[in-house]
N, C-alpha and C. Protein backbone atom coordinates (compact mmCIF):
# COMPACT_ATOMS: atom_id res chain seq x y z
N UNK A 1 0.82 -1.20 0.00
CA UNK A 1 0.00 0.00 0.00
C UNK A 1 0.85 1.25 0.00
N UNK A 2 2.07 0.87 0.68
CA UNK A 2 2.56 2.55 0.88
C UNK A 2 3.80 2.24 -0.40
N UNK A 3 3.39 2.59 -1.68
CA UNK A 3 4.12 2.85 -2.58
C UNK A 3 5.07 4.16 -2.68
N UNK A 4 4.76 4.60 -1.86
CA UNK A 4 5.30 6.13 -2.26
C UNK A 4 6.31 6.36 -0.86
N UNK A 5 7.31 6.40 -1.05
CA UNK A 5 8.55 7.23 0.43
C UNK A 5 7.62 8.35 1.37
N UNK A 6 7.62 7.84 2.56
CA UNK A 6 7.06 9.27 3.48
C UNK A 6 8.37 10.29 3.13
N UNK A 7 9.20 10.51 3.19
CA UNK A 7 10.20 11.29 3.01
C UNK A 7 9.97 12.13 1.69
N UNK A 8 9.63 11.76 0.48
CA UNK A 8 9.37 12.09 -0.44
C UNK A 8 7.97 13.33 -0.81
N UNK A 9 7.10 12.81 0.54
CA UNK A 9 5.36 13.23 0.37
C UNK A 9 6.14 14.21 1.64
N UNK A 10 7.10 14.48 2.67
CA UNK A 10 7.46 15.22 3.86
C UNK A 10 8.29 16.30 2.91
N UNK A 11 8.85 15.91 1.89
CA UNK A 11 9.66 16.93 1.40
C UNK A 11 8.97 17.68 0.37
N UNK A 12 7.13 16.90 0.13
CA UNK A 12 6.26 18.21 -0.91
C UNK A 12 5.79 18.75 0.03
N UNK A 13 5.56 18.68 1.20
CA UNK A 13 5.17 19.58 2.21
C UNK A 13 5.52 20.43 2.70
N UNK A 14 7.21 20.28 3.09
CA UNK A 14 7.52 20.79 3.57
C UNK A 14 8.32 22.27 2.76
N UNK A 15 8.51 21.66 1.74
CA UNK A 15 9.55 22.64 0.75
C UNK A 15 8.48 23.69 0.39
N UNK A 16 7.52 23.71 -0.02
CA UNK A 16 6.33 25.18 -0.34
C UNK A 16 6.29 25.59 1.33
N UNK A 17 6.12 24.80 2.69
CA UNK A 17 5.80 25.60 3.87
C UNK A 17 6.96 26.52 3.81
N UNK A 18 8.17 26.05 3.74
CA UNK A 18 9.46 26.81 3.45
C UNK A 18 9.58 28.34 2.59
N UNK A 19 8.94 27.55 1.13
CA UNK A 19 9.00 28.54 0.18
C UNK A 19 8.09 29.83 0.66
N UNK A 20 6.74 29.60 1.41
CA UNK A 20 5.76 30.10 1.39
C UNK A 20 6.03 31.19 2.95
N UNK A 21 6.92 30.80 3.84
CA UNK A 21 7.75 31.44 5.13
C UNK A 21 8.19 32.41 4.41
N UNK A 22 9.21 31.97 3.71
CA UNK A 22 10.36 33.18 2.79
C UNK A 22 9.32 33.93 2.26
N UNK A 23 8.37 34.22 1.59
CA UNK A 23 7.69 35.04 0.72
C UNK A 23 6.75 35.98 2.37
N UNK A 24 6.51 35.38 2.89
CA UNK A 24 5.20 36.14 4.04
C UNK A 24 6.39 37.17 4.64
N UNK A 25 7.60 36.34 4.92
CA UNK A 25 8.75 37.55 5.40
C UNK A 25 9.07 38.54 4.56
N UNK A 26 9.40 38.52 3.18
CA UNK A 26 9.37 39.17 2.31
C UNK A 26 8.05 40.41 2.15
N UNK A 27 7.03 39.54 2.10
CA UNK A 27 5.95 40.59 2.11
C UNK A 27 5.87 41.22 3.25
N UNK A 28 5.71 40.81 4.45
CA UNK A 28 5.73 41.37 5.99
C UNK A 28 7.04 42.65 5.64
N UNK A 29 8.28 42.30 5.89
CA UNK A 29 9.38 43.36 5.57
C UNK A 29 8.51 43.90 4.69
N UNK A 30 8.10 44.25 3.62
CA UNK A 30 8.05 45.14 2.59
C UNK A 30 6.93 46.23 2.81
N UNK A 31 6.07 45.50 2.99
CA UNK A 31 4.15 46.20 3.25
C UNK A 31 3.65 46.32 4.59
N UNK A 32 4.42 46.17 5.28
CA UNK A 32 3.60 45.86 6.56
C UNK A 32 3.35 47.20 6.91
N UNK A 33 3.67 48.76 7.10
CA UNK A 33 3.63 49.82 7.02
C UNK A 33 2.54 50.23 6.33
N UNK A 34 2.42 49.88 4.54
CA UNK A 34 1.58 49.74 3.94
C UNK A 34 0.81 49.32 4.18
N UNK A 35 0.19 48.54 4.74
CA UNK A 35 -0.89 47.86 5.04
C UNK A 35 -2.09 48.46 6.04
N UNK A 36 -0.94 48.89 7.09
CA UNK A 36 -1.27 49.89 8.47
C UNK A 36 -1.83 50.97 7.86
N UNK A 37 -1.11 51.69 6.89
CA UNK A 37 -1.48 53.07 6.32
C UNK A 37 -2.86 52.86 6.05
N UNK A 38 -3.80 51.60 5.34
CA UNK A 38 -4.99 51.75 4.81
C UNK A 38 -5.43 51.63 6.07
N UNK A 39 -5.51 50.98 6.95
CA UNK A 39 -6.18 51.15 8.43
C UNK A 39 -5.86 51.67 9.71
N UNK A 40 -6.06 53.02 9.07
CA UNK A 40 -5.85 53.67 10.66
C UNK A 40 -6.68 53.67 11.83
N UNK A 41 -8.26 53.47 11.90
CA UNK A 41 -9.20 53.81 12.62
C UNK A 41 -9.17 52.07 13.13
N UNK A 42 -8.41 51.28 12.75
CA UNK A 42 -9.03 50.07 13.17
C UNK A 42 -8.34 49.53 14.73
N UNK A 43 -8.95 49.73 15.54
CA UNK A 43 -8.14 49.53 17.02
C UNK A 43 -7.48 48.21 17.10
N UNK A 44 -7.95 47.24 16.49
CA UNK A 44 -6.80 46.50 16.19
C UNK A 44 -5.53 45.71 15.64
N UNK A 45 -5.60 46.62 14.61
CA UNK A 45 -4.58 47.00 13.36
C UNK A 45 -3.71 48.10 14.79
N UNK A 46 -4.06 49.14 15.34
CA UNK A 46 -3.14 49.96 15.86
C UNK A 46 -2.66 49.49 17.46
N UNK A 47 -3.69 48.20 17.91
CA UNK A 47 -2.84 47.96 18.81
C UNK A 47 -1.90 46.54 18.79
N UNK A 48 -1.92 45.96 17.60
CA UNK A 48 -1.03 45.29 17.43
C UNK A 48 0.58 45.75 16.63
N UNK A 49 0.19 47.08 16.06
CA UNK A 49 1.18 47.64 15.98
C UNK A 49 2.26 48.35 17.14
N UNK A 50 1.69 48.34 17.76
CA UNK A 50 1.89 48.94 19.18
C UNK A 50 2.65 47.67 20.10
N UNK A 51 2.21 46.17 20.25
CA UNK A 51 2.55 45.74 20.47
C UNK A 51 3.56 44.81 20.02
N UNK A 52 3.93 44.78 18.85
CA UNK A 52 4.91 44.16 17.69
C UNK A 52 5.80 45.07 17.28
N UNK A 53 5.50 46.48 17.08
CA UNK A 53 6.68 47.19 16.74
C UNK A 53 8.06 47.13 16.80
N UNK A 54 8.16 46.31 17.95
CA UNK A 54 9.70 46.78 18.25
C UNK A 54 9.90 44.91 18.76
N UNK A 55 9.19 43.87 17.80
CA UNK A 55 9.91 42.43 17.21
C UNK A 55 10.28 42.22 16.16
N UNK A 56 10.87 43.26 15.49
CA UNK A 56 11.46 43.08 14.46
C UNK A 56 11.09 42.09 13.22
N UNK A 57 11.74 41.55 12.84
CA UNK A 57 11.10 41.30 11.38
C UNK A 57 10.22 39.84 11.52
N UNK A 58 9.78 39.53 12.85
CA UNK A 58 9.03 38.64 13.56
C UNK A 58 7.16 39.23 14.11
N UNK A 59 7.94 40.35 14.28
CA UNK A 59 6.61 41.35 14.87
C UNK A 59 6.15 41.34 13.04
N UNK A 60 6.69 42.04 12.54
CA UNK A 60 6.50 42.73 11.28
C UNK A 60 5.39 41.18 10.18
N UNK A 61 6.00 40.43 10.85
CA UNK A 61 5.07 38.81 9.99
C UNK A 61 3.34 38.90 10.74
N UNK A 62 4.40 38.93 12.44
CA UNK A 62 2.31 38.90 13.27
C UNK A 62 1.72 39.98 12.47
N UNK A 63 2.29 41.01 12.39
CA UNK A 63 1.46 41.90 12.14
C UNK A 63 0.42 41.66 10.90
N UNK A 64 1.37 41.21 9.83
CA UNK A 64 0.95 40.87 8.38
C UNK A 64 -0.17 39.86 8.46
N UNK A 65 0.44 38.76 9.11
CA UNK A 65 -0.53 37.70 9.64
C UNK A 65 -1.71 37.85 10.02
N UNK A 66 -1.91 38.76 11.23
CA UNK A 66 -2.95 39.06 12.04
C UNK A 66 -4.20 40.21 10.58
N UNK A 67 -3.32 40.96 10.19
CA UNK A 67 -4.05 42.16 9.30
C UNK A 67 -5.09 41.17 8.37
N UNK A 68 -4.13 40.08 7.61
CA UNK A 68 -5.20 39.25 6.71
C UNK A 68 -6.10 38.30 7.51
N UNK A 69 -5.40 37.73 8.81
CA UNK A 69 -6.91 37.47 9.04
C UNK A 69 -7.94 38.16 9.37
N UNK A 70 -7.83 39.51 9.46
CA UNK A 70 -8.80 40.36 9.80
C UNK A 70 -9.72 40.62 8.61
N UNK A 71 -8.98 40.97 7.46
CA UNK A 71 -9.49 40.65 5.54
C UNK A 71 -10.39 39.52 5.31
N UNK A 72 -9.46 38.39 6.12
CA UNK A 72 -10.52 37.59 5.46
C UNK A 72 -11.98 36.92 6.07
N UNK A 73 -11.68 37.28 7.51
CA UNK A 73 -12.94 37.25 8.50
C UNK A 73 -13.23 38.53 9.22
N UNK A 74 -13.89 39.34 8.37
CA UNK A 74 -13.99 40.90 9.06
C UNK A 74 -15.52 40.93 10.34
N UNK A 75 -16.21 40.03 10.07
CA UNK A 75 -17.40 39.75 10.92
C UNK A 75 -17.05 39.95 12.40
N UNK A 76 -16.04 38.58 12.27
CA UNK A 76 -15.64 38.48 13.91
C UNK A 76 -15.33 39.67 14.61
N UNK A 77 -14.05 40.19 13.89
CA UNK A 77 -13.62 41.79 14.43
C UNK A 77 -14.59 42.38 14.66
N UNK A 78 -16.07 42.88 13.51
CA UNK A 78 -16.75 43.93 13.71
C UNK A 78 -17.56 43.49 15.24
N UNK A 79 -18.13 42.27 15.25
CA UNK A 79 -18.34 42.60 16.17
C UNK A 79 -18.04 42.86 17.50
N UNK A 80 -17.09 42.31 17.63
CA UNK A 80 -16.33 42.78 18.68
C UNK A 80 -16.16 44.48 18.75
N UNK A 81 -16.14 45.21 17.87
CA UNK A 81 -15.94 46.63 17.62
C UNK A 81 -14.05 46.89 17.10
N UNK A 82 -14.00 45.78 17.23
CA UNK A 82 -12.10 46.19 16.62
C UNK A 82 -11.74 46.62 15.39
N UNK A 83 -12.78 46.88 14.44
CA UNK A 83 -12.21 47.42 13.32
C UNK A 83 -13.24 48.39 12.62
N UNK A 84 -13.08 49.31 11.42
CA UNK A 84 -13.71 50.16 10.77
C UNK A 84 -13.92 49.31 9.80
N UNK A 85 -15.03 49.24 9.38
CA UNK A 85 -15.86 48.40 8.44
C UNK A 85 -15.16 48.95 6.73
N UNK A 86 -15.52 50.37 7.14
CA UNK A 86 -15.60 51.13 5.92
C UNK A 86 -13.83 51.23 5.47
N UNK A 87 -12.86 51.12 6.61
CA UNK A 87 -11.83 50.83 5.86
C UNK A 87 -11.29 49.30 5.18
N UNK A 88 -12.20 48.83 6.35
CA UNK A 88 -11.58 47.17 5.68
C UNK A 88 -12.20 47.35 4.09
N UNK A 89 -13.41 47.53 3.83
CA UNK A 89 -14.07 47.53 2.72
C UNK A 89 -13.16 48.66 1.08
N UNK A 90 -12.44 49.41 1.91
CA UNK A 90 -11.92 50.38 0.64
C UNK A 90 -10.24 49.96 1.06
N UNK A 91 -10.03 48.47 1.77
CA UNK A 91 -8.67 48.41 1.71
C UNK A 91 -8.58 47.61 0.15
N UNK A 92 -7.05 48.23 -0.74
CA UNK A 92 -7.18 47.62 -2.12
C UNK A 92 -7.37 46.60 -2.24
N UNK A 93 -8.07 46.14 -3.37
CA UNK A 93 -8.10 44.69 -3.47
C UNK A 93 -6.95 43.35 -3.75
N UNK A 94 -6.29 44.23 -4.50
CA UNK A 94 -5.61 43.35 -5.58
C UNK A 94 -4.23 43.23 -4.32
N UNK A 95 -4.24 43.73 -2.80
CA UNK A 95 -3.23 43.50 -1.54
C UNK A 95 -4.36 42.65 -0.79
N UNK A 96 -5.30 42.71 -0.59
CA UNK A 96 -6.13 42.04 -0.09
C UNK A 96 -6.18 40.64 -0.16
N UNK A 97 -5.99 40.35 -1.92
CA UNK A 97 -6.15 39.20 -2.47
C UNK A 97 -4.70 38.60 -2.07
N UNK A 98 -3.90 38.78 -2.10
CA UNK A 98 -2.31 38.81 -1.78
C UNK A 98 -2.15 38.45 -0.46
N UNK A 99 -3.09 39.10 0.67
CA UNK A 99 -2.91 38.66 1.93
C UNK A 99 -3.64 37.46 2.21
N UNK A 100 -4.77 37.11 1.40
CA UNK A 100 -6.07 36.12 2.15
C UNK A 100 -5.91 34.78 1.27
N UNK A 101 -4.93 35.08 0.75
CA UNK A 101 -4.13 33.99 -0.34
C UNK A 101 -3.11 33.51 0.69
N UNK A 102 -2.38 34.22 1.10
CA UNK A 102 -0.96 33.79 1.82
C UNK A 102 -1.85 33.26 3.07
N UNK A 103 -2.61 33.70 3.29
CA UNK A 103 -3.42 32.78 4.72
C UNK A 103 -3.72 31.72 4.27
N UNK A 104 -4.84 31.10 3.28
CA UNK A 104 -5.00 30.19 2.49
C UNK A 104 -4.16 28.98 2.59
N UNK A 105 -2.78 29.61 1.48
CA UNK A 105 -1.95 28.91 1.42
C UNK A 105 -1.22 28.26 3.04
N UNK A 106 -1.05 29.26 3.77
CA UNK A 106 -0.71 28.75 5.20
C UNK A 106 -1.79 27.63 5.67
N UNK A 107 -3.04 27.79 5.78
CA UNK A 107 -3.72 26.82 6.20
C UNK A 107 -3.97 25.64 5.71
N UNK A 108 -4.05 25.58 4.08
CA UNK A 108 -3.75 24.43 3.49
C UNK A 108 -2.68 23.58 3.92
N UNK A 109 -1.38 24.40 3.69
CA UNK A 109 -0.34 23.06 3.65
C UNK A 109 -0.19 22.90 5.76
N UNK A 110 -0.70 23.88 6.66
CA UNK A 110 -0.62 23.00 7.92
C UNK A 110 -1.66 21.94 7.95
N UNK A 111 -2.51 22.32 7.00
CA UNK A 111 -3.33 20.93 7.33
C UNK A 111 -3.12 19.96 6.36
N UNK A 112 -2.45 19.72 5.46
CA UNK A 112 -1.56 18.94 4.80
C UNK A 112 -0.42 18.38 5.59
N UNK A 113 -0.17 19.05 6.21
CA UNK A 113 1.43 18.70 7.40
C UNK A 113 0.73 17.41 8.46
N UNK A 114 -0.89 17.85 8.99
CA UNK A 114 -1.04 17.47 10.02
C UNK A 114 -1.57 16.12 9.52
N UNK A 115 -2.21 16.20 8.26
CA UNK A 115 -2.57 14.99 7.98
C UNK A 115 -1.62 13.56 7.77
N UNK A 116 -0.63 14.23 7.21
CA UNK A 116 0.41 13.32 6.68
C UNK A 116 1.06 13.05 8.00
N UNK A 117 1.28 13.71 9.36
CA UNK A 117 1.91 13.15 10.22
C UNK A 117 0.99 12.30 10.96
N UNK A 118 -0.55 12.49 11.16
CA UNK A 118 -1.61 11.42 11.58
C UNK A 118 -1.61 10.41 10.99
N UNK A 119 -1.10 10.31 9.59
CA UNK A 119 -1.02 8.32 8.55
C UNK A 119 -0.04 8.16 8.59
N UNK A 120 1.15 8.70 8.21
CA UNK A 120 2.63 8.00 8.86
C UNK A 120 3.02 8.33 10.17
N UNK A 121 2.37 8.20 11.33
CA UNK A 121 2.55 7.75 12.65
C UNK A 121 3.52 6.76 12.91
């Protein structure tokens, strides 16, 4: 049954989680400023800036991290009151799509990771 090397199916997993680290750091370093700029009114866009600021290019990922999941589940936030509706809604799209993609992609391959370590146990 197990035709295929676990090592082989660990190294398609693992090499995009890799590839896909390098690029969120990349984007985090680059936009993360950018990103902030479209949401200023959102209290928690500004207090996670507040609290990450000064983790360096670690803070600069939460931050990125945290912003798209806010993109891509804006419900939760609103109700809670943590964000401006009207900015999430006029934040650009075509960065939007860029962030809720890189989440995506993150959640796919951990749950690709988790599966493959639950059958080769």
């Amino acid at each position: 049954m197990n035709a295929v090397d676990p090592g082989l199916i660990a190294l398609l997993i693992l090499a995009p989680i890799i590839l896909a680290m390098i690029v969120q750091c990349y984007i985090a370093h680059r936009y993360t400023e950018r990103f902030e700029s479209f949401l200023t009114n959102c209290t928690f866009v500004t207090g996670n800036k507040k609290t990450f600021q000064h983790a360096g290019l670690l803070g600069k990922v939460m931050r990125t991290g945290l912003i798209s999941m806010m993109l891509a589940m804006p419900t939760i936030f609103l109700r809670r009151g943590l964000i401006d509706l009207n900015e999430v809604k006029r934040f650009p799209p075509n960065m939007r799509r860029l962030l809720v993609s890189m989440l995506g992609i993150h959640i796919v391959l951990l749950i690709a990771l988790t599966i493959f370590h639950y059958v080769y146990r």
